[in-house]
PDB file of N, CA and C in Angstrom:
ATOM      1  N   UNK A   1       0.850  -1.190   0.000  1.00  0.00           N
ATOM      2  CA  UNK A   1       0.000   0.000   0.000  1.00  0.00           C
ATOM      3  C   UNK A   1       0.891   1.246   0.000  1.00  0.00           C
ATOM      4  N   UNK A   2       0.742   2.094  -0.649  1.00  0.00           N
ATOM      5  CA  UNK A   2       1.471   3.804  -0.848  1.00  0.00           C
ATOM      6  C   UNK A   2       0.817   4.288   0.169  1.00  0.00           C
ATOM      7  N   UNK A   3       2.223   4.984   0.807  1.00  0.00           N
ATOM      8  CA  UNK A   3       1.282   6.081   1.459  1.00  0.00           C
ATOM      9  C   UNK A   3       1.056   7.505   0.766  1.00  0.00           C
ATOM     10  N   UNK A   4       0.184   8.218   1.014  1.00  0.00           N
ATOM     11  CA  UNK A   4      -0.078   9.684   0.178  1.00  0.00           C
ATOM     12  C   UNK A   4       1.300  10.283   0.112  1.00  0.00           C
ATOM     13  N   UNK A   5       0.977  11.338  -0.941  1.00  0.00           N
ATOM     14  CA  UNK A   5       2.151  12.225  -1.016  1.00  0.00           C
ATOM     15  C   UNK A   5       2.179  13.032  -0.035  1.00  0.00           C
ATOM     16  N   UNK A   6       0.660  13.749   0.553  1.00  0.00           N
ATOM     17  CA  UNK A   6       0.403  14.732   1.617  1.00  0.00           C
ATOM     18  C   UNK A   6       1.391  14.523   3.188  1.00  0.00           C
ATOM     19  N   UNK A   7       0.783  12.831   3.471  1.00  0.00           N
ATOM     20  CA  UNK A   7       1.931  12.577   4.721  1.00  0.00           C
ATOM     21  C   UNK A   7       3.293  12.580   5.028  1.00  0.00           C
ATOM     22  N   UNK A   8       3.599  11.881   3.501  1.00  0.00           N
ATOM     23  CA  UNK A   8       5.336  12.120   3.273  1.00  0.00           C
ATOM     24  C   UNK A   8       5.610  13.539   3.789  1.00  0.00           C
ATOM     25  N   UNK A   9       5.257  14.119   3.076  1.00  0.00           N
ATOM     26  CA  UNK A   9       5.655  15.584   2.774  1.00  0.00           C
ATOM     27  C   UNK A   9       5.573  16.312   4.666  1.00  0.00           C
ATOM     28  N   UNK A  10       4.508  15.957   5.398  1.00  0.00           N
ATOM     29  CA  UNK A  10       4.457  16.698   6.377  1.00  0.00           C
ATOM     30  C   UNK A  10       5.450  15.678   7.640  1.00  0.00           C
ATOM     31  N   UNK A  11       5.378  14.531   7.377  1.00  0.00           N
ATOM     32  CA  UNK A  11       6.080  13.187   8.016  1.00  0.00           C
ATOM     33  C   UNK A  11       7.726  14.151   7.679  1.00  0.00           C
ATOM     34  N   UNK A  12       8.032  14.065   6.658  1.00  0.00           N
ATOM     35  CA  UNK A  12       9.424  15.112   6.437  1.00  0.00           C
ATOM     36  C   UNK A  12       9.910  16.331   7.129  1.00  0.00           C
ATOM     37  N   UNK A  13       9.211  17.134   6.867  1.00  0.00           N
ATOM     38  CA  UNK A  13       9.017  17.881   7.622  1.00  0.00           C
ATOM     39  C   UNK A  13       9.089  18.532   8.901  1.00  0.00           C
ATOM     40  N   UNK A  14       8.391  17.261   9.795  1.00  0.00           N
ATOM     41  CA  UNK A  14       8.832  17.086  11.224  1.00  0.00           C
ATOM     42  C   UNK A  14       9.398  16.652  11.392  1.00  0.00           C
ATOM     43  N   UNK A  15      10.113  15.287  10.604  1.00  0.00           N
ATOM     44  CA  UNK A  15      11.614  15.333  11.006  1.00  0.00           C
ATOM     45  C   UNK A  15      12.259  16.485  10.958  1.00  0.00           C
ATOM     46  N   UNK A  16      12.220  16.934  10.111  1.00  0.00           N
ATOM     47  CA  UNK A  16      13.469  18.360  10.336  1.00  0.00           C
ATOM     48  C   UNK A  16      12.953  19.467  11.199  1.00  0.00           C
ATOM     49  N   UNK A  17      11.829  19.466  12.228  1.00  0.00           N
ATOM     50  CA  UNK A  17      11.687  20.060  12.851  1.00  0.00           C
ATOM     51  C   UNK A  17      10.943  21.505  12.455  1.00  0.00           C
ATOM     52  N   UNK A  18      10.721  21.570  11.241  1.00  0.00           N
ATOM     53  CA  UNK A  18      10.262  22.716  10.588  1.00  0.00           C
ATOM     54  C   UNK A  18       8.467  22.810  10.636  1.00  0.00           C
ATOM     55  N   UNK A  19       8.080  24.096  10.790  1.00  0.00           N
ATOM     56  CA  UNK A  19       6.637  24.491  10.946  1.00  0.00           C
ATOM     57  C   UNK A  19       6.502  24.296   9.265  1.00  0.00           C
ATOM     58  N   UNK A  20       4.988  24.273   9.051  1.00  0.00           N
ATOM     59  CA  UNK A  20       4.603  24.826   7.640  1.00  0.00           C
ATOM     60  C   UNK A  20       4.875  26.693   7.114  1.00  0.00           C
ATOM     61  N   UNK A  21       5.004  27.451   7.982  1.00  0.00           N
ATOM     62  CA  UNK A  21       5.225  28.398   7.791  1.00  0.00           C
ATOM     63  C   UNK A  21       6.799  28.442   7.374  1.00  0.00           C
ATOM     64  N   UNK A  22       7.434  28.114   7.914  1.00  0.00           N
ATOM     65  CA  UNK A  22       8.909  27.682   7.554  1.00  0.00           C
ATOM     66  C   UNK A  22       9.196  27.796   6.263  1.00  0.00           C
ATOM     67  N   UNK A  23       8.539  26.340   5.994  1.00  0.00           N
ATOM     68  CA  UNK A  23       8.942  26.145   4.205  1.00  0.00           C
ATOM     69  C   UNK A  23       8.136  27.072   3.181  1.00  0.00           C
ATOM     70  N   UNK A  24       6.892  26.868   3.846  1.00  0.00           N
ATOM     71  CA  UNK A  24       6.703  28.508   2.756  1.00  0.00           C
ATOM     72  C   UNK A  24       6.990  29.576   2.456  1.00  0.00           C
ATOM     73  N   UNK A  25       8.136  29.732   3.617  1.00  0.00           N
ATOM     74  CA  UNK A  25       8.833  31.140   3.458  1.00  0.00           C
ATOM     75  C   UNK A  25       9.976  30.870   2.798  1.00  0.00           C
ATOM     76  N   UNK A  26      10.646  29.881   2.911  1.00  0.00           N
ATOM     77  CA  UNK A  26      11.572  29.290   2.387  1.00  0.00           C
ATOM     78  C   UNK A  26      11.284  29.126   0.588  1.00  0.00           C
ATOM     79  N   UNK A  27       9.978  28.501   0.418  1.00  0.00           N
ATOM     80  CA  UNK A  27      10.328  28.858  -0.990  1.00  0.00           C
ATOM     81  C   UNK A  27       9.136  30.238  -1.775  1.00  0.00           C
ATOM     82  N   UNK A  28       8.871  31.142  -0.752  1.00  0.00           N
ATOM     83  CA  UNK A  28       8.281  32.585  -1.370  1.00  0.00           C
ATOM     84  C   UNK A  28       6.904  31.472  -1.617  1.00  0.00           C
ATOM     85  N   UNK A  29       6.188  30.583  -1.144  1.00  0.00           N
ATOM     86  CA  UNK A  29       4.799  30.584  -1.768  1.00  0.00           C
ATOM     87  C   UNK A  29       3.870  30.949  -0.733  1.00  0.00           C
ATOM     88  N   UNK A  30       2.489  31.087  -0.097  1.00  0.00           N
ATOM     89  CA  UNK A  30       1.812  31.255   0.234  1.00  0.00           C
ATOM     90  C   UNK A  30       1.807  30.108   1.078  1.00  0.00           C
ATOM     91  N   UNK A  31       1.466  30.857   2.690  1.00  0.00           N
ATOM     92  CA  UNK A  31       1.428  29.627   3.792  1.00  0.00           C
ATOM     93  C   UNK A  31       0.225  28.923   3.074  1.00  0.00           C
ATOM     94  N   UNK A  32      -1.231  29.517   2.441  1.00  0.00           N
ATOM     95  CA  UNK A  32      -1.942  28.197   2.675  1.00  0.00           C
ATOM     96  C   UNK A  32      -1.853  27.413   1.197  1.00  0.00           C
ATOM     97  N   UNK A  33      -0.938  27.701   0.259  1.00  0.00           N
ATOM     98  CA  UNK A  33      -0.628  26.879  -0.475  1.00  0.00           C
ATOM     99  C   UNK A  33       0.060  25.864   0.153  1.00  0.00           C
ATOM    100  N   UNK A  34       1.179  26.201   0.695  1.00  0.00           N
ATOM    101  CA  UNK A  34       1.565  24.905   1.228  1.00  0.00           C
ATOM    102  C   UNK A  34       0.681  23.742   2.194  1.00  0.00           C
ATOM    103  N   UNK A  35       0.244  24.181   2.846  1.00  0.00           N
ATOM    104  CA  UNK A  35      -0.733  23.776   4.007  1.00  0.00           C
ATOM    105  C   UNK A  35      -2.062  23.148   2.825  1.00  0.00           C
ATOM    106  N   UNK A  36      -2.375  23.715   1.701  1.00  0.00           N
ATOM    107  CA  UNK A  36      -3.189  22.733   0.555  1.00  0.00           C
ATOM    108  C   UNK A  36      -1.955  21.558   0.117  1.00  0.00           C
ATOM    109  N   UNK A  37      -0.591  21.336   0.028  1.00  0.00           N
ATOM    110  CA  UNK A  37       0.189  20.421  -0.375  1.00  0.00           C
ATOM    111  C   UNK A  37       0.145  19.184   0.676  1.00  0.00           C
ATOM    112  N   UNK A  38       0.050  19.606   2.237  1.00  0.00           N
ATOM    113  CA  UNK A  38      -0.131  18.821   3.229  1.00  0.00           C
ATOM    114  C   UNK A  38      -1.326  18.293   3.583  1.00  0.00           C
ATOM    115  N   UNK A  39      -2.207  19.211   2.729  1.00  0.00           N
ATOM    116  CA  UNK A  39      -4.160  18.327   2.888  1.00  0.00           C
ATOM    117  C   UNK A  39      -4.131  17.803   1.957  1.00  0.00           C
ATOM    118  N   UNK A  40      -3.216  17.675   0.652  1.00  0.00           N
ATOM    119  CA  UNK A  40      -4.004  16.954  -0.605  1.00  0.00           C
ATOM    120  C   UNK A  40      -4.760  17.339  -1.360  1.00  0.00           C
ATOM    121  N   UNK A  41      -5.119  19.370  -0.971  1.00  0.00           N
ATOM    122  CA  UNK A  41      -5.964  19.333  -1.991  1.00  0.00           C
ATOM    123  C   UNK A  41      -5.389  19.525  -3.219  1.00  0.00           C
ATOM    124  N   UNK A  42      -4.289  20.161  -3.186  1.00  0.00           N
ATOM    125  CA  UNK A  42      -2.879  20.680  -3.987  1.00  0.00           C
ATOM    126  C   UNK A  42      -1.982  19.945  -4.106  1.00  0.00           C
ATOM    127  N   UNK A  43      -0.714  19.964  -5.455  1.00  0.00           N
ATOM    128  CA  UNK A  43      -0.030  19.513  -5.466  1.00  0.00           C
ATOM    129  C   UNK A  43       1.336  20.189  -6.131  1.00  0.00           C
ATOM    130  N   UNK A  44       2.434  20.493  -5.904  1.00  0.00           N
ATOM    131  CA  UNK A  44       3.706  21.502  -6.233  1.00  0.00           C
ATOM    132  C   UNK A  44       3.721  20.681  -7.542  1.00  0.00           C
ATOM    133  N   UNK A  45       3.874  21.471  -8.506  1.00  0.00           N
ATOM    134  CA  UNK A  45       4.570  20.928  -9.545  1.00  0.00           C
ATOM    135  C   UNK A  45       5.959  20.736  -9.416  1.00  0.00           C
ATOM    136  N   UNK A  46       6.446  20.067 -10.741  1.00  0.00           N
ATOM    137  CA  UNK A  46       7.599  18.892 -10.807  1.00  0.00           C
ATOM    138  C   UNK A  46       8.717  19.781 -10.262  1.00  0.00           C
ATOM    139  N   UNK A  47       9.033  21.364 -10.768  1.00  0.00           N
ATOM    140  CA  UNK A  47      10.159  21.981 -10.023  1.00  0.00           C
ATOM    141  C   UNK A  47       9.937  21.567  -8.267  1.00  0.00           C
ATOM    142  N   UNK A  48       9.027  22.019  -8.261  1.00  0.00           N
ATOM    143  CA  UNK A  48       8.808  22.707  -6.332  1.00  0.00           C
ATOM    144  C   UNK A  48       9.174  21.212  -5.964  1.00  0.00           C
ATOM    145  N   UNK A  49       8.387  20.157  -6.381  1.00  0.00           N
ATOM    146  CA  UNK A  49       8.950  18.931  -5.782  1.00  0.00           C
ATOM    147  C   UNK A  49       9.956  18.605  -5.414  1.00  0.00           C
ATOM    148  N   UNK A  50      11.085  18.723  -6.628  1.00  0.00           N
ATOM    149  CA  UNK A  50      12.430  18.509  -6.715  1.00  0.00           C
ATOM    150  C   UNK A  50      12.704  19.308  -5.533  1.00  0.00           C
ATOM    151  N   UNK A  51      12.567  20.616  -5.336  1.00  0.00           N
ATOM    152  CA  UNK A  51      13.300  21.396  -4.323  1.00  0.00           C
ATOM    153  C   UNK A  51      12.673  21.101  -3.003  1.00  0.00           C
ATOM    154  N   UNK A  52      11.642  20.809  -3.116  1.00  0.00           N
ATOM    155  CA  UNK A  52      10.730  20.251  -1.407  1.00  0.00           C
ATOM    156  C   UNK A  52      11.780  18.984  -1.234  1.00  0.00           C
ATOM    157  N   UNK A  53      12.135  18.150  -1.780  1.00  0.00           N
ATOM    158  CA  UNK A  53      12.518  16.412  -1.645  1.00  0.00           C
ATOM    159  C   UNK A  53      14.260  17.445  -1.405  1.00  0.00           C
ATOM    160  N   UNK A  54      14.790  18.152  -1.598  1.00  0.00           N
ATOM    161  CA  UNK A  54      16.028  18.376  -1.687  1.00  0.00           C
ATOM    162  C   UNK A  54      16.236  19.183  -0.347  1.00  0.00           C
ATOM    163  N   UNK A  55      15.029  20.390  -0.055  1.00  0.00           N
ATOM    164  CA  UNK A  55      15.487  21.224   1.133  1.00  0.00           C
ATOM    165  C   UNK A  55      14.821  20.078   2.671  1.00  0.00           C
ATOM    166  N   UNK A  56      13.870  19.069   1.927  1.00  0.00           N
ATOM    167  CA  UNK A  56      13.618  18.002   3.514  1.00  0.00           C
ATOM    168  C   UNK A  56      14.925  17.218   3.536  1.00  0.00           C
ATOM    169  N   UNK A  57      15.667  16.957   2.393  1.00  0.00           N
ATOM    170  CA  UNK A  57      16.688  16.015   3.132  1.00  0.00           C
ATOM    171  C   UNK A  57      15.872  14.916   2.328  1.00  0.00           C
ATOM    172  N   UNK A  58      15.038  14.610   1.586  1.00  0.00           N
ATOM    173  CA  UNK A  58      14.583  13.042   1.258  1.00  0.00           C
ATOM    174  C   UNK A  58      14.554  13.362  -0.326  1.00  0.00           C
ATOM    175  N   UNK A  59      14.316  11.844  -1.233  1.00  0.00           N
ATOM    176  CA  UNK A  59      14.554  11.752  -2.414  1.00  0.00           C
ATOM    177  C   UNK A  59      13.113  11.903  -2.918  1.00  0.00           C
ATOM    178  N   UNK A  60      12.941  12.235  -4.238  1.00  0.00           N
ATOM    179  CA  UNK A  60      11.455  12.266  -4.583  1.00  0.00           C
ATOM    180  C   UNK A  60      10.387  11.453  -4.508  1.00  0.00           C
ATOM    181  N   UNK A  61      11.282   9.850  -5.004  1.00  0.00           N
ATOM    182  CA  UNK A  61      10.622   8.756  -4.708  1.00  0.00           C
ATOM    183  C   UNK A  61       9.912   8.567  -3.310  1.00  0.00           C
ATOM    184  N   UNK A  62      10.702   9.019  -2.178  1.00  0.00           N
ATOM    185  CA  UNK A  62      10.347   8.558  -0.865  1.00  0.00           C
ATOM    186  C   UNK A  62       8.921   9.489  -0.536  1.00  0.00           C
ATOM    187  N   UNK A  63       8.873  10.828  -1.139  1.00  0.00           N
ATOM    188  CA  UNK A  63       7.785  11.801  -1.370  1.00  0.00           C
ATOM    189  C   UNK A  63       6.724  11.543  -1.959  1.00  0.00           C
ATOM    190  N   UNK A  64       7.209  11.017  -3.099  1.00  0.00           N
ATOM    191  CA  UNK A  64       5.864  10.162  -3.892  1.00  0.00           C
ATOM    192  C   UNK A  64       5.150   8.686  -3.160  1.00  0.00           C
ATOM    193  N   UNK A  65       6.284   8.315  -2.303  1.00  0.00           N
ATOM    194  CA  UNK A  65       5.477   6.743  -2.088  1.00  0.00           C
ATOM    195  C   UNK A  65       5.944   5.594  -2.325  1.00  0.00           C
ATOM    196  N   UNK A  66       6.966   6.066  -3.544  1.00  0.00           N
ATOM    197  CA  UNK A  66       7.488   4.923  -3.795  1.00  0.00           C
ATOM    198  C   UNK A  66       8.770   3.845  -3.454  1.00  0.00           C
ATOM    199  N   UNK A  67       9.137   4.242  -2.139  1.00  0.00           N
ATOM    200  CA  UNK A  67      10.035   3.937  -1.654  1.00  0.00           C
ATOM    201  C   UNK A  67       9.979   4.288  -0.143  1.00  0.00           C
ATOM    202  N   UNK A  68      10.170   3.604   0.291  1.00  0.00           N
ATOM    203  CA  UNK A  68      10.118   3.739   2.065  1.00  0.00           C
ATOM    204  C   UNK A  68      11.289   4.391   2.951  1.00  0.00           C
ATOM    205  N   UNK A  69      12.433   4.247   1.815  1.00  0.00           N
ATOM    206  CA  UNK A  69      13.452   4.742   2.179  1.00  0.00           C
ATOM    207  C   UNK A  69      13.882   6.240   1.598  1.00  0.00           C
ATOM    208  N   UNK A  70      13.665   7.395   2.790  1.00  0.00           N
ATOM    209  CA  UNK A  70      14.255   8.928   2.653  1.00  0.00           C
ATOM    210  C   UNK A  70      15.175   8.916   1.760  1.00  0.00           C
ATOM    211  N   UNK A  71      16.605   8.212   1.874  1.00  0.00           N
ATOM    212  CA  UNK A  71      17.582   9.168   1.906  1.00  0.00           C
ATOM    213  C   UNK A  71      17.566   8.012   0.605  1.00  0.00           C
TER     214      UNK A  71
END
């Protein structure tokens, strides 16, 4: 079973200890855009991904689901 992209993404996240406000400042978008990336209703396109999977510290795959393993 995959888990969502939404959990990865916020599961990441708290590992690194970071608020949602954090990374949205971090990459100039709108807190509740991001905070739509962590509900699922939204999704970053293929750039923002790359740089979300690069500034958490995890690989894209592990973001998408497809791999259990972060690093």
């Amino acid at each position: 079973m995959m888990v969502p992209f939404p959990k990865r993404l916020q599961e990441a996240r708290k590992r690194k200890k970071l608020r949602q406000t954090d990374v949205a400042e971090h990459f100039a978008i709108a807190y509740r855009t991001y905070q739509n990336y962590e509900g699922g209703q939204r999704r970053p396109d293929f750039e923002l991904l790359v740089a979300l999977a690069d500034y958490l510290e995890v690989t894209t795959d592990y973001l998408l689901g497809r791999t259990d393993e972060p690093d």
